[in-house]
N, C-alpha and C. Protein backbone atom coordinates (compact mmCIF):
# COMPACT_ATOMS: atom_id res chain seq x y z
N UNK A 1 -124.42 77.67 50.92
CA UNK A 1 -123.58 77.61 52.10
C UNK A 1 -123.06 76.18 52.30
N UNK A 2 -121.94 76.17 52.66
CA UNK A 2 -121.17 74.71 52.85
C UNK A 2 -121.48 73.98 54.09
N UNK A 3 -122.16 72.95 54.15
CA UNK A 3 -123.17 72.28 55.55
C UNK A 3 -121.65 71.36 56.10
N UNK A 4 -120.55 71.41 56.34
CA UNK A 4 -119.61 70.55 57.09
C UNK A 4 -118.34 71.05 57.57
N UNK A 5 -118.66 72.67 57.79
CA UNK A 5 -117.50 73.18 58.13
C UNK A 5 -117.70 73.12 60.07
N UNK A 6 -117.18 73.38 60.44
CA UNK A 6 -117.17 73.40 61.90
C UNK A 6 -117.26 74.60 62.55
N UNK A 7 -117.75 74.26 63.56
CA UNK A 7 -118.70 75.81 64.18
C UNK A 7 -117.42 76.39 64.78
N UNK A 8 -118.08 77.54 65.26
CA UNK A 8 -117.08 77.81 66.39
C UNK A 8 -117.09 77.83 68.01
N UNK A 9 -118.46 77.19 68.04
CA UNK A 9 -118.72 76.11 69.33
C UNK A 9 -118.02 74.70 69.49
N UNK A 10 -117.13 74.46 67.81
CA UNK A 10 -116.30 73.09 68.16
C UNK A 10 -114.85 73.61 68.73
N UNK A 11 -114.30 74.88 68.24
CA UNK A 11 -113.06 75.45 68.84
C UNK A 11 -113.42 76.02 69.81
N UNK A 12 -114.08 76.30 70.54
CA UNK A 12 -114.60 77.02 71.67
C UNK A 12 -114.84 76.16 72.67
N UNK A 13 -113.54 75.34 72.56
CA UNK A 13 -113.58 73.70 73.96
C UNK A 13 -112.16 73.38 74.30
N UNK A 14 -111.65 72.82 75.03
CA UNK A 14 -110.58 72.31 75.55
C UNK A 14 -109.23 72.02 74.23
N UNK A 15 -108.49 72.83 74.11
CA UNK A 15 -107.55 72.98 73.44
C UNK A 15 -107.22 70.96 72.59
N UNK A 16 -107.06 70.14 74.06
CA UNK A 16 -106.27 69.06 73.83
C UNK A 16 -107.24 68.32 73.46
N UNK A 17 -108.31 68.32 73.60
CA UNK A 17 -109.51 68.16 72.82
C UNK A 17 -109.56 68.33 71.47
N UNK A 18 -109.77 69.47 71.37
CA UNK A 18 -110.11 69.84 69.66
C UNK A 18 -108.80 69.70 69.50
N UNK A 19 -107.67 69.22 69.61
CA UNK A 19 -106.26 68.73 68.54
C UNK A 19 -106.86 67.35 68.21
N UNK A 20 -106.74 67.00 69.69
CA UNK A 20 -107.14 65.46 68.99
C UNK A 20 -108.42 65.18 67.87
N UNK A 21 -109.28 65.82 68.10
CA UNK A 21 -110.85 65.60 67.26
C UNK A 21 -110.53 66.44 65.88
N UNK A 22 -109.59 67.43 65.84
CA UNK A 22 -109.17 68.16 64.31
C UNK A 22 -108.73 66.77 63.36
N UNK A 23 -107.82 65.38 63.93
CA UNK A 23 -107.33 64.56 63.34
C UNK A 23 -108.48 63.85 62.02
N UNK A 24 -108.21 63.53 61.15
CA UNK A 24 -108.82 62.96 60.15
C UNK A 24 -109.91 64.02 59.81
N UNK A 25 -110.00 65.69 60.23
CA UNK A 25 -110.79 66.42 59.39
C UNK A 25 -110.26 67.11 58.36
N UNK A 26 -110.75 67.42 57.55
CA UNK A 26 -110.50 68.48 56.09
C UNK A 26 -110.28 69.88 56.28
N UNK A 27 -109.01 70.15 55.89
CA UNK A 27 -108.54 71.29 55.62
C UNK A 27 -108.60 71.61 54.47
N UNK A 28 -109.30 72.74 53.82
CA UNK A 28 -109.70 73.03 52.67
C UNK A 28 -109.37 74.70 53.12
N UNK A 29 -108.74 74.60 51.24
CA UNK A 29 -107.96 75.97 50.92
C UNK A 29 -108.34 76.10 49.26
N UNK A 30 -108.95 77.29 49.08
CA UNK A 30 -109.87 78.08 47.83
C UNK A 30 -108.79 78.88 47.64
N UNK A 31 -107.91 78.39 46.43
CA UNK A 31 -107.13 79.97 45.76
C UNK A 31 -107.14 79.91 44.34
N UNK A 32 -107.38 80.83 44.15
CA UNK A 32 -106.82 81.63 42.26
C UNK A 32 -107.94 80.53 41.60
N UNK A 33 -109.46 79.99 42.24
CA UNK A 33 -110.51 79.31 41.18
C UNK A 33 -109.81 77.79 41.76
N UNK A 34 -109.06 77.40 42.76
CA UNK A 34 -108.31 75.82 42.84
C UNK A 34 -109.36 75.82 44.34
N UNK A 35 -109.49 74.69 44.55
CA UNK A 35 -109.78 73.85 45.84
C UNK A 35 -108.88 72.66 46.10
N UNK A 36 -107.89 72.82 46.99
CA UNK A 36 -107.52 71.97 47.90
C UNK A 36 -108.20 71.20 48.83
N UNK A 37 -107.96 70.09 48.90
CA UNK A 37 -108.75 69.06 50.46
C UNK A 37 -107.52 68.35 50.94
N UNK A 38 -106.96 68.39 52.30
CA UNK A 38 -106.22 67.69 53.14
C UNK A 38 -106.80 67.76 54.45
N UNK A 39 -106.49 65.59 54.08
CA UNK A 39 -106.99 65.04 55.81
C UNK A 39 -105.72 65.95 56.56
N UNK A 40 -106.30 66.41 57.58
CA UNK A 40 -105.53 66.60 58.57
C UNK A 40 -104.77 65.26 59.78
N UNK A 41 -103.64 65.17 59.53
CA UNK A 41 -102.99 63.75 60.57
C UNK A 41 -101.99 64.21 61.18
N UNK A 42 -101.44 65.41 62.01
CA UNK A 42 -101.04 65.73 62.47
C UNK A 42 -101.25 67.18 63.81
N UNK A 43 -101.57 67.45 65.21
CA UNK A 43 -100.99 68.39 65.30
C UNK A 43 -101.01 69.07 66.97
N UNK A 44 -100.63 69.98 67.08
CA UNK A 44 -99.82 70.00 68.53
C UNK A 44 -100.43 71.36 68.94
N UNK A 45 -100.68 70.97 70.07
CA UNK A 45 -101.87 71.39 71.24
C UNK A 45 -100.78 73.18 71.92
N UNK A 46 -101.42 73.98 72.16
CA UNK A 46 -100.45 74.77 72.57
C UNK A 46 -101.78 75.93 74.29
N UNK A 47 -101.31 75.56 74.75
CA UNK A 47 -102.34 75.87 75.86
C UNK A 47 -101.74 76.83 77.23
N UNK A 48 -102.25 78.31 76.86
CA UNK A 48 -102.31 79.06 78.01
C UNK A 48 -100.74 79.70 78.67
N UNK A 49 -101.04 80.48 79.31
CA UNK A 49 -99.79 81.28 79.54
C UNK A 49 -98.83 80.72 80.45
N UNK A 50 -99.38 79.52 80.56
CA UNK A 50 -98.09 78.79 81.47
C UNK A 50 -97.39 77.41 81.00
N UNK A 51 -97.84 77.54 79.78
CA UNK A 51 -97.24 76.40 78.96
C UNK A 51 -96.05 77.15 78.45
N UNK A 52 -95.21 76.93 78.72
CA UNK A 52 -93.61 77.63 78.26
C UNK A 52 -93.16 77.85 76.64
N UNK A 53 -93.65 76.88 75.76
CA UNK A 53 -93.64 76.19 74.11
C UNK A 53 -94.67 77.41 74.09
N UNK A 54 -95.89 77.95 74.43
CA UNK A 54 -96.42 78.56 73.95
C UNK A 54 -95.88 80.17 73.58
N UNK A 55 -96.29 80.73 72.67
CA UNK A 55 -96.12 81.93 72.28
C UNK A 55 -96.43 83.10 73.18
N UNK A 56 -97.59 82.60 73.51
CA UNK A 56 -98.53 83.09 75.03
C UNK A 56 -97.85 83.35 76.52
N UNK A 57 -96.69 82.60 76.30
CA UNK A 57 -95.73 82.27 77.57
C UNK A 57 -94.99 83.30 77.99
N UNK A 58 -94.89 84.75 77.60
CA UNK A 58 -94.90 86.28 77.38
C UNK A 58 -95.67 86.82 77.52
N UNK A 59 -97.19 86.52 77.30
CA UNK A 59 -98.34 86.86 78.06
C UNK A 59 -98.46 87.58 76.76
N UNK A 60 -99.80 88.62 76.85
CA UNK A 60 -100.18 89.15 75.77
C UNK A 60 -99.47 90.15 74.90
N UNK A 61 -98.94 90.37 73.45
CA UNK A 61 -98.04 91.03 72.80
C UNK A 61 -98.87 91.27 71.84
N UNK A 62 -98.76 92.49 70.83
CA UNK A 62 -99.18 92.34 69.37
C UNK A 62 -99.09 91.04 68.68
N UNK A 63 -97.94 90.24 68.82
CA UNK A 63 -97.59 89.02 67.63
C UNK A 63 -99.53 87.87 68.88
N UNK A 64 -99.26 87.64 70.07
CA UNK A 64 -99.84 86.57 70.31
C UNK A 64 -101.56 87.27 70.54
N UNK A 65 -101.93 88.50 70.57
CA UNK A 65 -103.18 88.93 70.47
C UNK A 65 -104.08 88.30 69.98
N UNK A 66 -103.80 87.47 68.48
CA UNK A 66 -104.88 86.87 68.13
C UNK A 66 -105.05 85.61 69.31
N UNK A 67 -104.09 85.24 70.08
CA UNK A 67 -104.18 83.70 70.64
C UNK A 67 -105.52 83.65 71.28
N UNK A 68 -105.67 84.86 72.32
CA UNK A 68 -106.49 85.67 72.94
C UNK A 68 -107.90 85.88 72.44
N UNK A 69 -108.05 85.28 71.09
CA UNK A 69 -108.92 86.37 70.28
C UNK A 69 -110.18 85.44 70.07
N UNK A 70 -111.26 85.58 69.43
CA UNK A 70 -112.25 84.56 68.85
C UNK A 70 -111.59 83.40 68.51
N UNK A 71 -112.23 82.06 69.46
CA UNK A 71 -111.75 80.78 68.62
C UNK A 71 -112.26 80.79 67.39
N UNK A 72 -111.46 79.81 66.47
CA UNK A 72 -112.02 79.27 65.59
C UNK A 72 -111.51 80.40 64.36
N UNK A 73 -110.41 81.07 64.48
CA UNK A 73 -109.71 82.06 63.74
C UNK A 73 -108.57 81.45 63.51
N UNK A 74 -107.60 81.66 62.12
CA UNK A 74 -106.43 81.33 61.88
C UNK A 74 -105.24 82.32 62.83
N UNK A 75 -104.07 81.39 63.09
CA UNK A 75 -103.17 82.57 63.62
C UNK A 75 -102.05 81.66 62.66
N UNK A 76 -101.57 82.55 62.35
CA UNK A 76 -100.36 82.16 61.13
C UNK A 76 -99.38 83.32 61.38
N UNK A 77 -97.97 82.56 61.37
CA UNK A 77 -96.76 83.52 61.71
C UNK A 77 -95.17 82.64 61.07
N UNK A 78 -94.58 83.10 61.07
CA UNK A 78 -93.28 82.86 59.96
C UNK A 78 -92.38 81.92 61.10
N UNK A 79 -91.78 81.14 60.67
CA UNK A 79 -90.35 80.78 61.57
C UNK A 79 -89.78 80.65 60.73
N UNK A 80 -88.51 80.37 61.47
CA UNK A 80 -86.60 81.01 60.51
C UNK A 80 -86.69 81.96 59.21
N UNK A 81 -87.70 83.00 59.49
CA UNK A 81 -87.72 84.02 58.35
C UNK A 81 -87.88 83.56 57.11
N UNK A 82 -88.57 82.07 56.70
CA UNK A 82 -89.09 81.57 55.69
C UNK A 82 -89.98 81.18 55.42
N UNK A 83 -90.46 80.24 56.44
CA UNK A 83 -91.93 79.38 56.58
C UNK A 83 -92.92 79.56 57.48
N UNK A 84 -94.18 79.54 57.02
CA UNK A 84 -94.90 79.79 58.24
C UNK A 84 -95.89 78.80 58.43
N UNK A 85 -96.40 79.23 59.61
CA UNK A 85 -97.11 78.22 60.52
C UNK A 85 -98.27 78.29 60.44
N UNK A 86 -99.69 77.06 60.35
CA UNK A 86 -101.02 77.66 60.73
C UNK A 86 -101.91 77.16 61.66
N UNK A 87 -101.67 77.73 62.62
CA UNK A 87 -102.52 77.38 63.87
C UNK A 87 -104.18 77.97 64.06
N UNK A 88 -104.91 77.26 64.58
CA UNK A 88 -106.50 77.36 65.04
C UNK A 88 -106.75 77.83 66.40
N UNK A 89 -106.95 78.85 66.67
CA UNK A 89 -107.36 79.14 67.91
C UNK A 89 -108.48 78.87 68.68
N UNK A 90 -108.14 78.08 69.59
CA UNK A 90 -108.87 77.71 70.72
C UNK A 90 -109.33 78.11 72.13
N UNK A 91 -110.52 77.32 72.80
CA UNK A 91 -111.14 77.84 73.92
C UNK A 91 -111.82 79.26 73.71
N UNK A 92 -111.72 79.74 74.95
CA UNK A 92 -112.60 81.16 75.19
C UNK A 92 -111.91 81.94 75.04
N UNK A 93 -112.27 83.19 74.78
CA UNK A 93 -111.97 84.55 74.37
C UNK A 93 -110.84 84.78 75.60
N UNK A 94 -109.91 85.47 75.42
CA UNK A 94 -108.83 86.12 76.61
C UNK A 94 -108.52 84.70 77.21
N UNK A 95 -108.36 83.69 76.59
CA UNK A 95 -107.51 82.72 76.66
C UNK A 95 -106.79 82.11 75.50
N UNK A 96 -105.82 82.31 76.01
CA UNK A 96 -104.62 82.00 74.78
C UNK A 96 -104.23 80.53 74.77
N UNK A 97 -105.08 80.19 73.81
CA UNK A 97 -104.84 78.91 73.13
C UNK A 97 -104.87 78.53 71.51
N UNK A 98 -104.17 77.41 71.10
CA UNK A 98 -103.94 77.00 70.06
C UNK A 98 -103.85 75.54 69.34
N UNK A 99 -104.27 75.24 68.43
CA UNK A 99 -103.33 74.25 67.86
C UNK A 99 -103.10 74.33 66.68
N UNK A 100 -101.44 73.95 66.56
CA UNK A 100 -100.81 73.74 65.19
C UNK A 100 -101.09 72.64 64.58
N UNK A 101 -101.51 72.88 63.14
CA UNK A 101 -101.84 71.84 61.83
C UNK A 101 -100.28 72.04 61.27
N UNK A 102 -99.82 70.33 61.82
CA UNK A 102 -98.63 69.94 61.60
C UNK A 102 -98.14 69.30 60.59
N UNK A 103 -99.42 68.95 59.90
CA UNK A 103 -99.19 67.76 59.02
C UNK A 103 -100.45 67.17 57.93
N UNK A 104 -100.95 67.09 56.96
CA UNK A 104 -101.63 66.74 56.25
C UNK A 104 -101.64 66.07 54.97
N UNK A 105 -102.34 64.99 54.66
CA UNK A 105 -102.12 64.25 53.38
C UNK A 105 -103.73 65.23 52.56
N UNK A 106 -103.32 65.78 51.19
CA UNK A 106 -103.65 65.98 49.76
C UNK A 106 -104.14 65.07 49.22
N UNK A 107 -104.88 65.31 48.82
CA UNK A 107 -105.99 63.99 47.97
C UNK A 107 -106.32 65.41 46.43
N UNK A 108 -105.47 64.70 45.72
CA UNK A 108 -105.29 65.00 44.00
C UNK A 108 -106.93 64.49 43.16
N UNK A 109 -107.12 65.03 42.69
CA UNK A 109 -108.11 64.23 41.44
C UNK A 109 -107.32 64.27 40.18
N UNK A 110 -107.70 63.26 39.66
CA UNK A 110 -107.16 62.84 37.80
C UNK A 110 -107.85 64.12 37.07
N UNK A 111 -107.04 64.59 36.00
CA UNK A 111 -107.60 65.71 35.24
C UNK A 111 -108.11 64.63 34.02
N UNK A 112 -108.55 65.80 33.47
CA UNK A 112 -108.69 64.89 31.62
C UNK A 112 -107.04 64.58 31.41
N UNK A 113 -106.14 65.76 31.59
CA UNK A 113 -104.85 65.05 30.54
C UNK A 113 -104.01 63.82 31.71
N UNK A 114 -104.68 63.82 32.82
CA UNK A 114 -104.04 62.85 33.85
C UNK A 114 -104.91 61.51 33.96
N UNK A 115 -105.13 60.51 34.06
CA UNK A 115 -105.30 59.86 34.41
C UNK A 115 -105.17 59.48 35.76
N UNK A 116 -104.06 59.31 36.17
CA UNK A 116 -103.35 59.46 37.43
C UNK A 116 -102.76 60.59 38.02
N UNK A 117 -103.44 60.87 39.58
CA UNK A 117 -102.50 61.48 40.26
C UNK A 117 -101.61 60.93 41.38
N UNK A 118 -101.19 60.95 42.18
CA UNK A 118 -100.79 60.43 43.41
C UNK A 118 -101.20 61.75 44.44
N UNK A 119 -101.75 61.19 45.59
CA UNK A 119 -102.12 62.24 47.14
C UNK A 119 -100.18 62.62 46.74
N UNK A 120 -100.66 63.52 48.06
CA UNK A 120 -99.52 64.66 48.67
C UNK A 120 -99.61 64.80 49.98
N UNK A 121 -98.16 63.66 50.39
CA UNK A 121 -97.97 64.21 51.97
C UNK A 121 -97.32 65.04 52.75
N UNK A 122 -97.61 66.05 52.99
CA UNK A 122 -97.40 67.14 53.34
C UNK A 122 -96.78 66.92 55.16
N UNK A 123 -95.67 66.58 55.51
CA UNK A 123 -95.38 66.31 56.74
C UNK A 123 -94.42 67.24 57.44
N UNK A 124 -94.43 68.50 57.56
CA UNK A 124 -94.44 69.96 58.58
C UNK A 124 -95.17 70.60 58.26
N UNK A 125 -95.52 71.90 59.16
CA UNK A 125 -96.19 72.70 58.96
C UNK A 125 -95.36 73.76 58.00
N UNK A 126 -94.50 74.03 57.54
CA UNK A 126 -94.09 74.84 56.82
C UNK A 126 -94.52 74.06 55.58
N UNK A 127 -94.11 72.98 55.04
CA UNK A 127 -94.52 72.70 53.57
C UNK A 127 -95.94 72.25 53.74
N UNK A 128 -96.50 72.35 54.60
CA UNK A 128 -98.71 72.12 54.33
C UNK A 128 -98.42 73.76 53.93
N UNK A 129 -98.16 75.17 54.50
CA UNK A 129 -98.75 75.86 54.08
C UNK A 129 -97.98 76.48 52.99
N UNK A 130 -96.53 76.28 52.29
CA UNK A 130 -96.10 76.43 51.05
C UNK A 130 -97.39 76.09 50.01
N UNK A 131 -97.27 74.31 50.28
CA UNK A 131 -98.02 74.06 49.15
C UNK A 131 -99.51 74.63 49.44
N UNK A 132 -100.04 74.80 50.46
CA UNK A 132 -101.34 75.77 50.19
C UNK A 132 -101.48 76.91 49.86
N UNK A 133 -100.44 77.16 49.93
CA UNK A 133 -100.53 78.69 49.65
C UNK A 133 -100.89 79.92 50.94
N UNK A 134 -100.72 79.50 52.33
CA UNK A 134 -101.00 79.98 53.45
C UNK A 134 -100.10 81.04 53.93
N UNK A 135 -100.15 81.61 54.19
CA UNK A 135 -99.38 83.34 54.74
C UNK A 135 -99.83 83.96 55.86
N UNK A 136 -99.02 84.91 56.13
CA UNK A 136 -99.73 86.12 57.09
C UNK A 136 -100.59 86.85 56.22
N UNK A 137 -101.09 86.84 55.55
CA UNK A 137 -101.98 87.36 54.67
C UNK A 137 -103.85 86.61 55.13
N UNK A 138 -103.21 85.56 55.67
CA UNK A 138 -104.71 84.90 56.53
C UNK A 138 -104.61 84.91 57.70
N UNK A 139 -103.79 85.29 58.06
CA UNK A 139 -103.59 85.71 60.10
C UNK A 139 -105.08 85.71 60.60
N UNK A 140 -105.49 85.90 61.21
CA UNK A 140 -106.87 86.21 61.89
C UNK A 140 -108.07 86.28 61.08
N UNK A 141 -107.74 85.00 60.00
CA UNK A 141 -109.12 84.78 59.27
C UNK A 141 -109.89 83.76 59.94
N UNK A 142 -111.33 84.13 59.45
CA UNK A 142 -112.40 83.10 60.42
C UNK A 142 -112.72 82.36 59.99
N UNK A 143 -112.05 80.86 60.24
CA UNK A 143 -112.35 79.11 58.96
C UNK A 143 -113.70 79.65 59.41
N UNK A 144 -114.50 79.90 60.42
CA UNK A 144 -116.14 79.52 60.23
C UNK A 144 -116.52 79.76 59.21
N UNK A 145 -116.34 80.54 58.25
CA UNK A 145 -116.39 81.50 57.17
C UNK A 145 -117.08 80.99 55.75
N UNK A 146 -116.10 79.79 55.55
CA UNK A 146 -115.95 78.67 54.51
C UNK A 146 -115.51 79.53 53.20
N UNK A 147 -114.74 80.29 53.64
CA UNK A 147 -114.02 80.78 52.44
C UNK A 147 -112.58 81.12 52.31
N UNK A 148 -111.82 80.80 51.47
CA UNK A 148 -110.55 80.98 51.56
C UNK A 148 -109.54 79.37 51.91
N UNK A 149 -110.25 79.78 53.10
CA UNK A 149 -109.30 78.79 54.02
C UNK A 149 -110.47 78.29 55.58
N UNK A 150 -110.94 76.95 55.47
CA UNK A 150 -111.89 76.17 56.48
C UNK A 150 -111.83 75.21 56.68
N UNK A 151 -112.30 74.18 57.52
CA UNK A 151 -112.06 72.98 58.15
C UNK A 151 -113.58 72.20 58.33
N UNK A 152 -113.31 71.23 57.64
CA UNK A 152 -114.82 70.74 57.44
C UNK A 152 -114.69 69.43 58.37
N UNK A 153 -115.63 68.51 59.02
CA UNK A 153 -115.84 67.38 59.42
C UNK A 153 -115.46 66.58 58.45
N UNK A 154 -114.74 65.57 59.28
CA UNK A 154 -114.74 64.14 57.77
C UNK A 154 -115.82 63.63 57.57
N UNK A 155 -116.08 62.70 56.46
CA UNK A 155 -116.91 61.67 55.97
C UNK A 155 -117.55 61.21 57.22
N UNK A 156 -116.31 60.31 57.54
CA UNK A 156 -116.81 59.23 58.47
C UNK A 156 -115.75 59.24 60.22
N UNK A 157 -116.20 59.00 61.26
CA UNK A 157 -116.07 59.44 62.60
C UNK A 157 -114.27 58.82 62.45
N UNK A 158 -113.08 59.85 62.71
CA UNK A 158 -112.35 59.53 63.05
C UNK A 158 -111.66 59.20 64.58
N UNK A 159 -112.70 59.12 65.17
CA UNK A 159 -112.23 58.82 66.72
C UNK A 159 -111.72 57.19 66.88
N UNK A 160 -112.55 56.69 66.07
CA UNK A 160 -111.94 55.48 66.39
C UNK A 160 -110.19 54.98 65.62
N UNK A 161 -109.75 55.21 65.32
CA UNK A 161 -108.94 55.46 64.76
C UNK A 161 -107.50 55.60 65.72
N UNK A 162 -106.43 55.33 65.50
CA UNK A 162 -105.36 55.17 66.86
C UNK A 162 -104.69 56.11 66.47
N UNK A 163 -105.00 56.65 67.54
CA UNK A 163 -104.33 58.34 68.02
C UNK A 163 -103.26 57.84 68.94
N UNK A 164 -101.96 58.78 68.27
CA UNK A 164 -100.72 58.54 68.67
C UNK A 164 -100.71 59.44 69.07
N UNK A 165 -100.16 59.91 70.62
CA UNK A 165 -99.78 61.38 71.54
C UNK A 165 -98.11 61.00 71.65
N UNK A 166 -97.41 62.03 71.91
CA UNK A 166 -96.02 61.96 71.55
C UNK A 166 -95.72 63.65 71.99
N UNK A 167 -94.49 64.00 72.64
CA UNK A 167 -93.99 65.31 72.91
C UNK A 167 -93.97 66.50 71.33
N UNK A 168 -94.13 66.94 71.74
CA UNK A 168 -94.56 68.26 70.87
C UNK A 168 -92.92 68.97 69.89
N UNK A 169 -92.69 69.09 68.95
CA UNK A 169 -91.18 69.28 68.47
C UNK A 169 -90.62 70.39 68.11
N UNK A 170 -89.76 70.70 68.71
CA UNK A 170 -88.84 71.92 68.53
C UNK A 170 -89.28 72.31 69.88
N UNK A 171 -89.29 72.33 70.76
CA UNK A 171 -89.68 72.95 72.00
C UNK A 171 -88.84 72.63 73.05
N UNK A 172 -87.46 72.23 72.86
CA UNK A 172 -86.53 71.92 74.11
C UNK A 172 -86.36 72.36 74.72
N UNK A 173 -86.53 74.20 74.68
CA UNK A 173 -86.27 75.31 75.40
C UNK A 173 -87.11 75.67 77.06
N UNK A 174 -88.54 75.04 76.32
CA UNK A 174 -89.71 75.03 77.00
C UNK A 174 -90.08 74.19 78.58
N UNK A 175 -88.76 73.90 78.87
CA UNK A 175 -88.62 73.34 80.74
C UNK A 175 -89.13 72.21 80.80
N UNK A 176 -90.36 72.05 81.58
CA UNK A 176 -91.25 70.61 81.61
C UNK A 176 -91.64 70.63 81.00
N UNK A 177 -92.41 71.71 80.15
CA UNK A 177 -93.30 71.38 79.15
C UNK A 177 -92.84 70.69 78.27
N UNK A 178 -91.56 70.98 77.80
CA UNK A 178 -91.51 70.28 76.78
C UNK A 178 -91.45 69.11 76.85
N UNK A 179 -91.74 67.87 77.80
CA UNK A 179 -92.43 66.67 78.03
C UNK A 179 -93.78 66.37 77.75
N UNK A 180 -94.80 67.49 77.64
CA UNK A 180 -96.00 67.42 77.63
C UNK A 180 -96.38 66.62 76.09
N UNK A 181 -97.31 65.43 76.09
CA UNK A 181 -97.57 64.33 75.50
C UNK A 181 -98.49 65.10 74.66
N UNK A 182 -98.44 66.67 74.32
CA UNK A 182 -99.76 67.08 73.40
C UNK A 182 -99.32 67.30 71.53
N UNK A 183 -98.91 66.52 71.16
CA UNK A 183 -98.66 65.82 69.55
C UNK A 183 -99.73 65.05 69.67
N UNK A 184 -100.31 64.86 68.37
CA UNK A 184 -101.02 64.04 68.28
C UNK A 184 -101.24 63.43 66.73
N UNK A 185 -101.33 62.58 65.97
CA UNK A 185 -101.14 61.99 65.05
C UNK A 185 -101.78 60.65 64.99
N UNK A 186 -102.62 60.63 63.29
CA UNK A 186 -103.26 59.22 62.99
C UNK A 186 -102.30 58.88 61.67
N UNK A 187 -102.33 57.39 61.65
CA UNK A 187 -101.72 56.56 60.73
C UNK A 187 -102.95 56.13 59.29
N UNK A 188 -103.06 56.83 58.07
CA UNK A 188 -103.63 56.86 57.11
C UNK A 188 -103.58 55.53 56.60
């Protein structure tokens, strides 16, 4: 069993919380015999049925059910009919919360025929989950799991570390909210 994945007593807390504390942890994705690892340095807080940006902001539907659902579950869904998104669900049960993994740097290893690789920065959420390989095909999977697709603690404590908060993007539609300072981002 993998000892550094994160419970689901760590998503089972204050949405703007666990965005900020997701920063500098490992997103790890198992496909076709490959393991991926990306620091997570990006991502945006999405909280409750009166946050307008939220999906939730319609209140409960088939598409936002999972929001509602066990923290600590993937909710993944498509925008502009190409790319999709992968958000972590947060807080308590029959509260619809989220945050989107906006952004992540890839850490490559050298093969035998490589010597060199270079990381991979992955900066939207549509190309983190291209290159992972992420779909509605993991919609309401459980990272607690440590399979597939999970989120491990880093190495070493990223709190200290300068956390940049900044308005949340693509959300102009969203009234006041879309002022709300819940982006969040570290400088690697």
């Amino acid at each position: 069993m993998r000892k550094n994945i994160l419970p689901r007593k760590f998503y089972s807390r204050n949405t703007l919380k666990v965005a900020r504390e997701l920063l500098g942890c490992f997103l790890i994705r198992e496909y076709r015999g490959k393991i991926w690892r990306g620091m997570i340095t990006e991502t945006e807080a999405y909280h409750g049925e009166d946050d307008l940006a939220s999906h939730a902001s319609c209140g409960r539907t088939a598409r936002t059910e999972i929001m509602y659902g066990e923290s600590g579950c993937a909710y993944v869904y498509m925008i502009y009919g190409m790319y999709h998104c992968l958000n972590v669900v947060t807080e308590k049960k029959d509260f619809p919360a989220a945050v989107l993994i906006r952004s992540a740097k890839i850490f490559r290893r050298p093969t035998p025929k490589k010597t060199k690789i270079s990381d991979v920065y992955l900066d939207g959420p549509g190309k983190l989950c291209k290159f992972l390989k992420i779909d509605r095909k993991l919609n309401k999977w459980d990272l607690t799991k440590g399979e597939k697709l999970w989120i491990e603690r880093p190495a070493q404590n990223c709190a200290k570390r300068n956390i940049v908060a900044g308005r949340r993007i693509g959300v102009d539609y969203a009234q006041h909210c879309r002022e709300y300072l819940w982006r969040f981002s570290i400088n690697l």
